[in-house]
PDB file of N, CA and C in Angstrom:
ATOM      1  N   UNK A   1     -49.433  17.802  -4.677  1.00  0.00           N
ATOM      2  CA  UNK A   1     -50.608  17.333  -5.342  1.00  0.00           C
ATOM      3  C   UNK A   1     -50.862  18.242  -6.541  1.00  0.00           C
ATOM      4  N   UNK A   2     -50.989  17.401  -7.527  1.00  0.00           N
ATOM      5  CA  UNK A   2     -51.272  18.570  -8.779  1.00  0.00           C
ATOM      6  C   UNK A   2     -53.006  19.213  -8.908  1.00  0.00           C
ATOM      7  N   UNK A   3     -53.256  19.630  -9.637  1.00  0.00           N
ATOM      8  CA  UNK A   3     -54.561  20.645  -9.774  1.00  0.00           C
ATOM      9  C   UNK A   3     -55.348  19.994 -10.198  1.00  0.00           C
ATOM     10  N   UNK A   4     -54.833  19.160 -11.160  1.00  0.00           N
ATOM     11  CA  UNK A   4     -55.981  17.930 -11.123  1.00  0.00           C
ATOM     12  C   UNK A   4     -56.126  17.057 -10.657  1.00  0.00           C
ATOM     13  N   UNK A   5     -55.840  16.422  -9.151  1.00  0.00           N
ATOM     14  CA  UNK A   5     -55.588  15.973  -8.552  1.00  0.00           C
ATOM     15  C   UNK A   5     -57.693  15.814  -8.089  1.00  0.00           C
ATOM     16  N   UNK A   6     -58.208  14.526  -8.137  1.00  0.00           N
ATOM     17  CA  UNK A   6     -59.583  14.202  -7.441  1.00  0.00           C
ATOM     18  C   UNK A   6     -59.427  14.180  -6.276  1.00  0.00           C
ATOM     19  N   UNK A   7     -60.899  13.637  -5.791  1.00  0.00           N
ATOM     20  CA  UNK A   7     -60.943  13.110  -4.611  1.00  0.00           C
ATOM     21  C   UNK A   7     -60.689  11.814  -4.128  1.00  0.00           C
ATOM     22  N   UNK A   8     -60.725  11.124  -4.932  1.00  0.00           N
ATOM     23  CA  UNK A   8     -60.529   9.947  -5.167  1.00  0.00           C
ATOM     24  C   UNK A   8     -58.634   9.577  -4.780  1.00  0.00           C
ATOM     25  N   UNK A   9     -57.580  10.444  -5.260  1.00  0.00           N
ATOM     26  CA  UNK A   9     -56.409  10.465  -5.246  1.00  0.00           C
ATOM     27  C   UNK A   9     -55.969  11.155  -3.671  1.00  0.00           C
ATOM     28  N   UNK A  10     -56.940  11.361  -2.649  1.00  0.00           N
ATOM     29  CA  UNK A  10     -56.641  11.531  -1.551  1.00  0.00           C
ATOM     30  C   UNK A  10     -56.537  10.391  -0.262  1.00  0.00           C
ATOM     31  N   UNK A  11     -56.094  10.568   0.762  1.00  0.00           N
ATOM     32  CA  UNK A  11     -56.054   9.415   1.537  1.00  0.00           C
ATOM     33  C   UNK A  11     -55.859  10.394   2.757  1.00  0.00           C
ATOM     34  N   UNK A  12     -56.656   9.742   3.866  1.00  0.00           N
ATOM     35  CA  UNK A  12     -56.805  10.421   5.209  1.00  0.00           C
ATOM     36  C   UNK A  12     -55.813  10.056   6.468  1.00  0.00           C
ATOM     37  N   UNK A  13     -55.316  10.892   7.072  1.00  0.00           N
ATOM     38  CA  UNK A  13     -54.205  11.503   7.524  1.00  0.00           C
ATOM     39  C   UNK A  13     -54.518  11.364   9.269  1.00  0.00           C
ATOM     40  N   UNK A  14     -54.076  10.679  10.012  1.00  0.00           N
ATOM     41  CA  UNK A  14     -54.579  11.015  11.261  1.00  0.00           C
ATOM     42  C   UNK A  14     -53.559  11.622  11.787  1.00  0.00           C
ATOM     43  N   UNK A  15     -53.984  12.511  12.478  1.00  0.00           N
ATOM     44  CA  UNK A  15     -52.944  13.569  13.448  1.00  0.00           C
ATOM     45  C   UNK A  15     -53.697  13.303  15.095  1.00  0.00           C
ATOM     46  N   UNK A  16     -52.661  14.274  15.462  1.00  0.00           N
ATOM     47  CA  UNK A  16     -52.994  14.389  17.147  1.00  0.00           C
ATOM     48  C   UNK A  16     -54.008  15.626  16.971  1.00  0.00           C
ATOM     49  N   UNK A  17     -55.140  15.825  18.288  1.00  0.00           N
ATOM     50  CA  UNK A  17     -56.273  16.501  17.610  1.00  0.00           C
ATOM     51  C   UNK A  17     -55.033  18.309  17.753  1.00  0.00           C
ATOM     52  N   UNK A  18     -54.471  18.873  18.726  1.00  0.00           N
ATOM     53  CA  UNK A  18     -53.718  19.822  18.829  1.00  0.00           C
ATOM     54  C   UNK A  18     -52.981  20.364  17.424  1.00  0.00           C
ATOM     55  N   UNK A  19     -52.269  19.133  16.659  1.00  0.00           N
ATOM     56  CA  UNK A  19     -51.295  19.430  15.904  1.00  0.00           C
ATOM     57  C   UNK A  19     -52.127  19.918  14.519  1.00  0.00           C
ATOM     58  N   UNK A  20     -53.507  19.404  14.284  1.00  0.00           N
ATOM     59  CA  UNK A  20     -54.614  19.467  13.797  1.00  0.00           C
ATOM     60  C   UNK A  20     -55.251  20.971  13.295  1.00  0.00           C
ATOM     61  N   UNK A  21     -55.279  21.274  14.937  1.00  0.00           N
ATOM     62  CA  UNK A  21     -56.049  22.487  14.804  1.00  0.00           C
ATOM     63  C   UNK A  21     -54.911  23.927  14.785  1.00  0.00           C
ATOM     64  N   UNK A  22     -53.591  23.722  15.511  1.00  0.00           N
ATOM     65  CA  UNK A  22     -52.086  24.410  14.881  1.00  0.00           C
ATOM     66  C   UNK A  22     -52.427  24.558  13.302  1.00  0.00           C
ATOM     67  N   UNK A  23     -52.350  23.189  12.823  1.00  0.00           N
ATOM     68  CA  UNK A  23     -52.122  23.741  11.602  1.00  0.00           C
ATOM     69  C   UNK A  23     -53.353  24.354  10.162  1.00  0.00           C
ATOM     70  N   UNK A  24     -54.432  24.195  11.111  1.00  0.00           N
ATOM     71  CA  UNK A  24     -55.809  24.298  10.565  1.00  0.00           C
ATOM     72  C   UNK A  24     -55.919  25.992  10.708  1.00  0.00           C
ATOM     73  N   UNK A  25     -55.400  26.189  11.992  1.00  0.00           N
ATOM     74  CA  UNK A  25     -55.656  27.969  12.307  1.00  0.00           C
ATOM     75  C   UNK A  25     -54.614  28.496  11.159  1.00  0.00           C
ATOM     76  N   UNK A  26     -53.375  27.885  11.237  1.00  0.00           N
ATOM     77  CA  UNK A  26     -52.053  28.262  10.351  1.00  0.00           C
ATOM     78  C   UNK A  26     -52.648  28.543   8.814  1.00  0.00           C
ATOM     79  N   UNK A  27     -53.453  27.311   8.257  1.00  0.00           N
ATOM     80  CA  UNK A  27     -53.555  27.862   6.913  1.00  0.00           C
ATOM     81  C   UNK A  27     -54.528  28.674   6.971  1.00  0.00           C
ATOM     82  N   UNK A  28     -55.017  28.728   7.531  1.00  0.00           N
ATOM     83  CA  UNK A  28     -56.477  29.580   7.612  1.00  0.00           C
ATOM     84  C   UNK A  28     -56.184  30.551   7.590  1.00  0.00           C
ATOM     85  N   UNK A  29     -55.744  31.211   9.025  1.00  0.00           N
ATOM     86  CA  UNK A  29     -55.106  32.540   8.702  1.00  0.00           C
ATOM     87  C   UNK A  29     -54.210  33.103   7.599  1.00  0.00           C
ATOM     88  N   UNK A  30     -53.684  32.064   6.381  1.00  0.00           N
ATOM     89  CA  UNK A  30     -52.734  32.356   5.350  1.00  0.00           C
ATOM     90  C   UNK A  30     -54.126  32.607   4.437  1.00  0.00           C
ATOM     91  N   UNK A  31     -54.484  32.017   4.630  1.00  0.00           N
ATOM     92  CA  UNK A  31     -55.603  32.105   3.433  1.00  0.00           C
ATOM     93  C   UNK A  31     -55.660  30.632   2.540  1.00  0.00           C
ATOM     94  N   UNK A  32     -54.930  29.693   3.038  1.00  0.00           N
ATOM     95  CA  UNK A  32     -54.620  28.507   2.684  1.00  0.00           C
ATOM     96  C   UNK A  32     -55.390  27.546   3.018  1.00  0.00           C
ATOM     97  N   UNK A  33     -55.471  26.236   2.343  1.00  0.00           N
ATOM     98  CA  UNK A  33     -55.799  24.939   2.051  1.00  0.00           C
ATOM     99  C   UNK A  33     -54.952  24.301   2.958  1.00  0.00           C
ATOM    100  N   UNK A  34     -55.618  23.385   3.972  1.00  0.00           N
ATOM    101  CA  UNK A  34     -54.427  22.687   4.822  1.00  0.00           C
ATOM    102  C   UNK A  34     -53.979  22.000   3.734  1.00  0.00           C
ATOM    103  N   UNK A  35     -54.349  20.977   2.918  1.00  0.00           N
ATOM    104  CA  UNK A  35     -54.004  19.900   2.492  1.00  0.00           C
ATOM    105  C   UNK A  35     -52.529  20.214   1.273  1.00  0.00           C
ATOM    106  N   UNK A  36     -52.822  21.816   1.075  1.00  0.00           N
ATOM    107  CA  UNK A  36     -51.752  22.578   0.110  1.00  0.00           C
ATOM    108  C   UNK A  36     -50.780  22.727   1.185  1.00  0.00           C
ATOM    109  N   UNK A  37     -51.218  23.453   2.384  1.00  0.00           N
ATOM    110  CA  UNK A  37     -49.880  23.796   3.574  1.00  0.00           C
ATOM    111  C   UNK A  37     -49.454  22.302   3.728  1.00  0.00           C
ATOM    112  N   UNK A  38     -49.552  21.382   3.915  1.00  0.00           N
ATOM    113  CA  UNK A  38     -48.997  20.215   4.127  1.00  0.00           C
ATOM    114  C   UNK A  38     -48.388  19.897   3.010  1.00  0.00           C
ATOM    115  N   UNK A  39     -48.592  19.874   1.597  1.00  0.00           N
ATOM    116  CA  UNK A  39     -48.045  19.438   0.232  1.00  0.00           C
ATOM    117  C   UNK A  39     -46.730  20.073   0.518  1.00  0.00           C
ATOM    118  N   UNK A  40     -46.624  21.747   0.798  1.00  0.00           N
ATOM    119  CA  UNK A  40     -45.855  22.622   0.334  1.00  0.00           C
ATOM    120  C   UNK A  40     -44.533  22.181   1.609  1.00  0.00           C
ATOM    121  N   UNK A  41     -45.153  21.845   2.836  1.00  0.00           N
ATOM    122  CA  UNK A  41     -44.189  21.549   3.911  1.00  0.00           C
ATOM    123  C   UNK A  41     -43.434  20.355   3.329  1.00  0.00           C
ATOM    124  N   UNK A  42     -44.156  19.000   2.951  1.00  0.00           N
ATOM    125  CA  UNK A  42     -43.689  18.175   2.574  1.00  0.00           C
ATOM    126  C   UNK A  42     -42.781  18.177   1.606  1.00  0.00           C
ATOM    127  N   UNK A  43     -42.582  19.206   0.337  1.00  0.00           N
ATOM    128  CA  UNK A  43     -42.240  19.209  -0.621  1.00  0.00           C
ATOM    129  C   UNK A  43     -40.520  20.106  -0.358  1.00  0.00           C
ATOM    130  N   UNK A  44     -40.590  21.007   0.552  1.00  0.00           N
ATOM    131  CA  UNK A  44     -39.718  22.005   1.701  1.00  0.00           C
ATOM    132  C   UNK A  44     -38.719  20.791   2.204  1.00  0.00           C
ATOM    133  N   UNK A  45     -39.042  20.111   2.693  1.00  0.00           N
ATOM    134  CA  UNK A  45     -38.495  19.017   3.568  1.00  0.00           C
ATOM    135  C   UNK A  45     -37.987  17.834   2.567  1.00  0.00           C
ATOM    136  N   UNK A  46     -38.419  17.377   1.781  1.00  0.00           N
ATOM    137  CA  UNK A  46     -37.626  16.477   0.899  1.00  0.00           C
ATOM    138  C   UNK A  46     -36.426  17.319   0.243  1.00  0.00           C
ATOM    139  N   UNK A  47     -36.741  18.526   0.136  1.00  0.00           N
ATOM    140  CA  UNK A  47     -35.406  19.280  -1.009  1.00  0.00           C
ATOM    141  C   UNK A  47     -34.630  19.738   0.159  1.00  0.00           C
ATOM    142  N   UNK A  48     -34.865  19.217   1.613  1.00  0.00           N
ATOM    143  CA  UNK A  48     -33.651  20.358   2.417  1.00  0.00           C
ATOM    144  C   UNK A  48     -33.110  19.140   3.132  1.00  0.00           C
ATOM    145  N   UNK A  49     -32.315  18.833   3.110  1.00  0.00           N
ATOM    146  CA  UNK A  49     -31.527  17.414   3.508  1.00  0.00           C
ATOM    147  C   UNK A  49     -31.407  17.928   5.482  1.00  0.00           C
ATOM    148  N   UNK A  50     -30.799  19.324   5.785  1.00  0.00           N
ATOM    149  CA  UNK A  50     -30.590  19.659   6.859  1.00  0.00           C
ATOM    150  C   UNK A  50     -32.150  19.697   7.802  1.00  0.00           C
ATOM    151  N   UNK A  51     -33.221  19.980   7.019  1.00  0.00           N
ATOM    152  CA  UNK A  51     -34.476  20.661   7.609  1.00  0.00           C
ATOM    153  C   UNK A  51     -34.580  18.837   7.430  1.00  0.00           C
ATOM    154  N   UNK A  52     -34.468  18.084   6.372  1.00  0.00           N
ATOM    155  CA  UNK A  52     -35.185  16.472   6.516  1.00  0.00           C
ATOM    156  C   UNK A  52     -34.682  16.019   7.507  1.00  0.00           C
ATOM    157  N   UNK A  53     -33.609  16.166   8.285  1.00  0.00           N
ATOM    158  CA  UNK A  53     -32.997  15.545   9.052  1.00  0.00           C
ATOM    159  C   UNK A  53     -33.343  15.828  10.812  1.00  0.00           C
ATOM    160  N   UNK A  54     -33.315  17.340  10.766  1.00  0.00           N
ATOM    161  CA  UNK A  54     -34.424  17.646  11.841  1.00  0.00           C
ATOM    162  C   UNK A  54     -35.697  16.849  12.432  1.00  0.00           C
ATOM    163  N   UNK A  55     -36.475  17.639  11.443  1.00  0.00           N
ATOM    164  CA  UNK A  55     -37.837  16.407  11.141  1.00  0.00           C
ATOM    165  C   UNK A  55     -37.851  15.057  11.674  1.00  0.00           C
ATOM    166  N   UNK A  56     -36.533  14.213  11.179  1.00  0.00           N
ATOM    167  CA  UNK A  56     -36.768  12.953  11.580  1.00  0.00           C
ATOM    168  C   UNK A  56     -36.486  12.625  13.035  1.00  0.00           C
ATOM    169  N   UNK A  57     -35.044  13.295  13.337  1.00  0.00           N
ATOM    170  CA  UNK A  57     -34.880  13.693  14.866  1.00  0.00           C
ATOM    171  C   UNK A  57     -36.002  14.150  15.576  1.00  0.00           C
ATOM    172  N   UNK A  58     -36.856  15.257  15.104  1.00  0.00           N
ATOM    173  CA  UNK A  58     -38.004  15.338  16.119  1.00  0.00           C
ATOM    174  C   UNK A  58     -38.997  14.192  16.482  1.00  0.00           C
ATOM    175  N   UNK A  59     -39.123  13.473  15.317  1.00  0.00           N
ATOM    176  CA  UNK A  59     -40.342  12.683  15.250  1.00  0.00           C
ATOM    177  C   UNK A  59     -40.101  11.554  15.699  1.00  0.00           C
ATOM    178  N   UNK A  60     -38.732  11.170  15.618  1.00  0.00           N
ATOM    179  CA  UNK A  60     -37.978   9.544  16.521  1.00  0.00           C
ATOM    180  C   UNK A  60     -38.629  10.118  17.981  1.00  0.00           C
ATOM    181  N   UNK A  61     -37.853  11.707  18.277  1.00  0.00           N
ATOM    182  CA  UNK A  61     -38.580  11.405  19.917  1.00  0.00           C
ATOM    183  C   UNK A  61     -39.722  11.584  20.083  1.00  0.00           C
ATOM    184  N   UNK A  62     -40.636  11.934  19.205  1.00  0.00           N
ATOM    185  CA  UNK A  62     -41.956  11.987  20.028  1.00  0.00           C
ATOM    186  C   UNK A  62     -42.611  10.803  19.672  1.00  0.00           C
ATOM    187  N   UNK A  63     -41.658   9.885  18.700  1.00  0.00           N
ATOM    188  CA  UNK A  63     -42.268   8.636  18.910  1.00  0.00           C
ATOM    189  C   UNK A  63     -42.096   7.918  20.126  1.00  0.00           C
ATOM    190  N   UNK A  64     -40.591   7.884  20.276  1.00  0.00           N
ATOM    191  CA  UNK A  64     -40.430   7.349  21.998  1.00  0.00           C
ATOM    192  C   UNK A  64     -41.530   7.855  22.772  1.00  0.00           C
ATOM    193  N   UNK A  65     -42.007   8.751  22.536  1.00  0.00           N
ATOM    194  CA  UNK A  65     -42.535   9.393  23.800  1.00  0.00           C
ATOM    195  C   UNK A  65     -44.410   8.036  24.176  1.00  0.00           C
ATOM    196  N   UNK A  66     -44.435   7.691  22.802  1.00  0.00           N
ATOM    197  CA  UNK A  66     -46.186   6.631  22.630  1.00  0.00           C
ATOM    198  C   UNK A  66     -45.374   5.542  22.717  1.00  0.00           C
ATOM    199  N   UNK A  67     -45.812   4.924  23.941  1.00  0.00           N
ATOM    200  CA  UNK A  67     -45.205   3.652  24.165  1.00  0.00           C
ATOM    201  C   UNK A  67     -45.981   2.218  23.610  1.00  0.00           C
ATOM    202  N   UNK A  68     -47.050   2.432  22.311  1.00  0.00           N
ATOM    203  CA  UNK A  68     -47.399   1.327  21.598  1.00  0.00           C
ATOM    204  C   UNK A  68     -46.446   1.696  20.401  1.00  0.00           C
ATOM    205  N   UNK A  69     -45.859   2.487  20.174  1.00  0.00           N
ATOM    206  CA  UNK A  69     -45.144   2.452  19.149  1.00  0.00           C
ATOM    207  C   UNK A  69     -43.345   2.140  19.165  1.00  0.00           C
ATOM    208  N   UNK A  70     -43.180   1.131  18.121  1.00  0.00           N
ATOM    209  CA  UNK A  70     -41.759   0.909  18.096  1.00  0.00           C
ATOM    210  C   UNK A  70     -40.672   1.884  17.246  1.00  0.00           C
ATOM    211  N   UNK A  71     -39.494   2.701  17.668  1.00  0.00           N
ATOM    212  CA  UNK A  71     -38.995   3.747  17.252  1.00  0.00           C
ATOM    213  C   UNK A  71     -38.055   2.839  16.131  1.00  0.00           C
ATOM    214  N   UNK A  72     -37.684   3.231  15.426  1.00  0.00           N
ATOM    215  CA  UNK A  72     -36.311   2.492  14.360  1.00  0.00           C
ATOM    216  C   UNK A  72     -35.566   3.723  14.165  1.00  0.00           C
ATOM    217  N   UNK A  73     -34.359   4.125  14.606  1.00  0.00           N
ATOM    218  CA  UNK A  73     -33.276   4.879  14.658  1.00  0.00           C
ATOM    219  C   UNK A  73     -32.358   4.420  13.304  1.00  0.00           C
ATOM    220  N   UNK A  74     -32.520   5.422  12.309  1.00  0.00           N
ATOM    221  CA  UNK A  74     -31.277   4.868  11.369  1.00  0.00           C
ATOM    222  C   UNK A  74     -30.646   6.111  10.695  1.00  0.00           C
ATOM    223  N   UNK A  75     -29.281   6.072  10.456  1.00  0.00           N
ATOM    224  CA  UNK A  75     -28.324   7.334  10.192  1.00  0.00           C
ATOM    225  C   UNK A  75     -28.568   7.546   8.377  1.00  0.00           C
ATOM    226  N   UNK A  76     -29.312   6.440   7.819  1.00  0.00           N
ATOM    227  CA  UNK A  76     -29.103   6.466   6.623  1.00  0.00           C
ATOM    228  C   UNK A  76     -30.705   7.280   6.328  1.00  0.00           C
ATOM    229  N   UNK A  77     -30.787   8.342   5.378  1.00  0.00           N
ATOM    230  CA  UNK A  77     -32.197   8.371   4.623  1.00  0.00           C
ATOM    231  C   UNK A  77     -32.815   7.950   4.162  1.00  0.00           C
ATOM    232  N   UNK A  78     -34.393   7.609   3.934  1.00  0.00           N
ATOM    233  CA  UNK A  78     -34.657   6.801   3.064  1.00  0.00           C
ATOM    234  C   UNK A  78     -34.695   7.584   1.697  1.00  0.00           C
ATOM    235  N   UNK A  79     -34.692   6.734   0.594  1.00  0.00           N
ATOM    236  CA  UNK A  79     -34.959   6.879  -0.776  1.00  0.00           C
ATOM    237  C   UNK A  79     -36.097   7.506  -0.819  1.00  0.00           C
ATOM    238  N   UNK A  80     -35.981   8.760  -1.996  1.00  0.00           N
ATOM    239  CA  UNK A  80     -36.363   9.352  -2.415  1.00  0.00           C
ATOM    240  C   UNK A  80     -37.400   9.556  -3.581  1.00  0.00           C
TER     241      UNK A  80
END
């Protein structure tokens, strides 16, 4: 998100309440902005093909894991 970035150019994010407050203590204690610790993770993870690929592996299974949700398994990345 750039610096001039409004409020208006934001959109709300639902998490699990745990993963929430992980990462709420995380920036906090950095001295950080969640919404920057999340930019900066996000931004980490598109440039690391090995770390993007993780990521998606984790998140296929903990999608399996919510059984209203349908998983889609695919070897290809999406576009960038």
């Amino acid at each position: 998100m750039s610096k001039s970035a409004k409020k208006d150019d934001r959109k709300k994010v639902s998490l699990d309440l745990d993963v929430y407050e992980t990462l709420k203590n995380f920036s906090r204690h950095k001295g950080l902005k969640l919404r920057h610790l999340i930019a900066a993770m996000t931004e980490i993870a598109l440039s690391n093909d090995t770390l993007s690929n993780q990521i998606v592996d984790l998140a296929a299974i903990k999608g399996m894991e919510e059984p209203s949700l349908k998983v889609e398994i695919s070897d290809q990345n999406p576009p960038i």
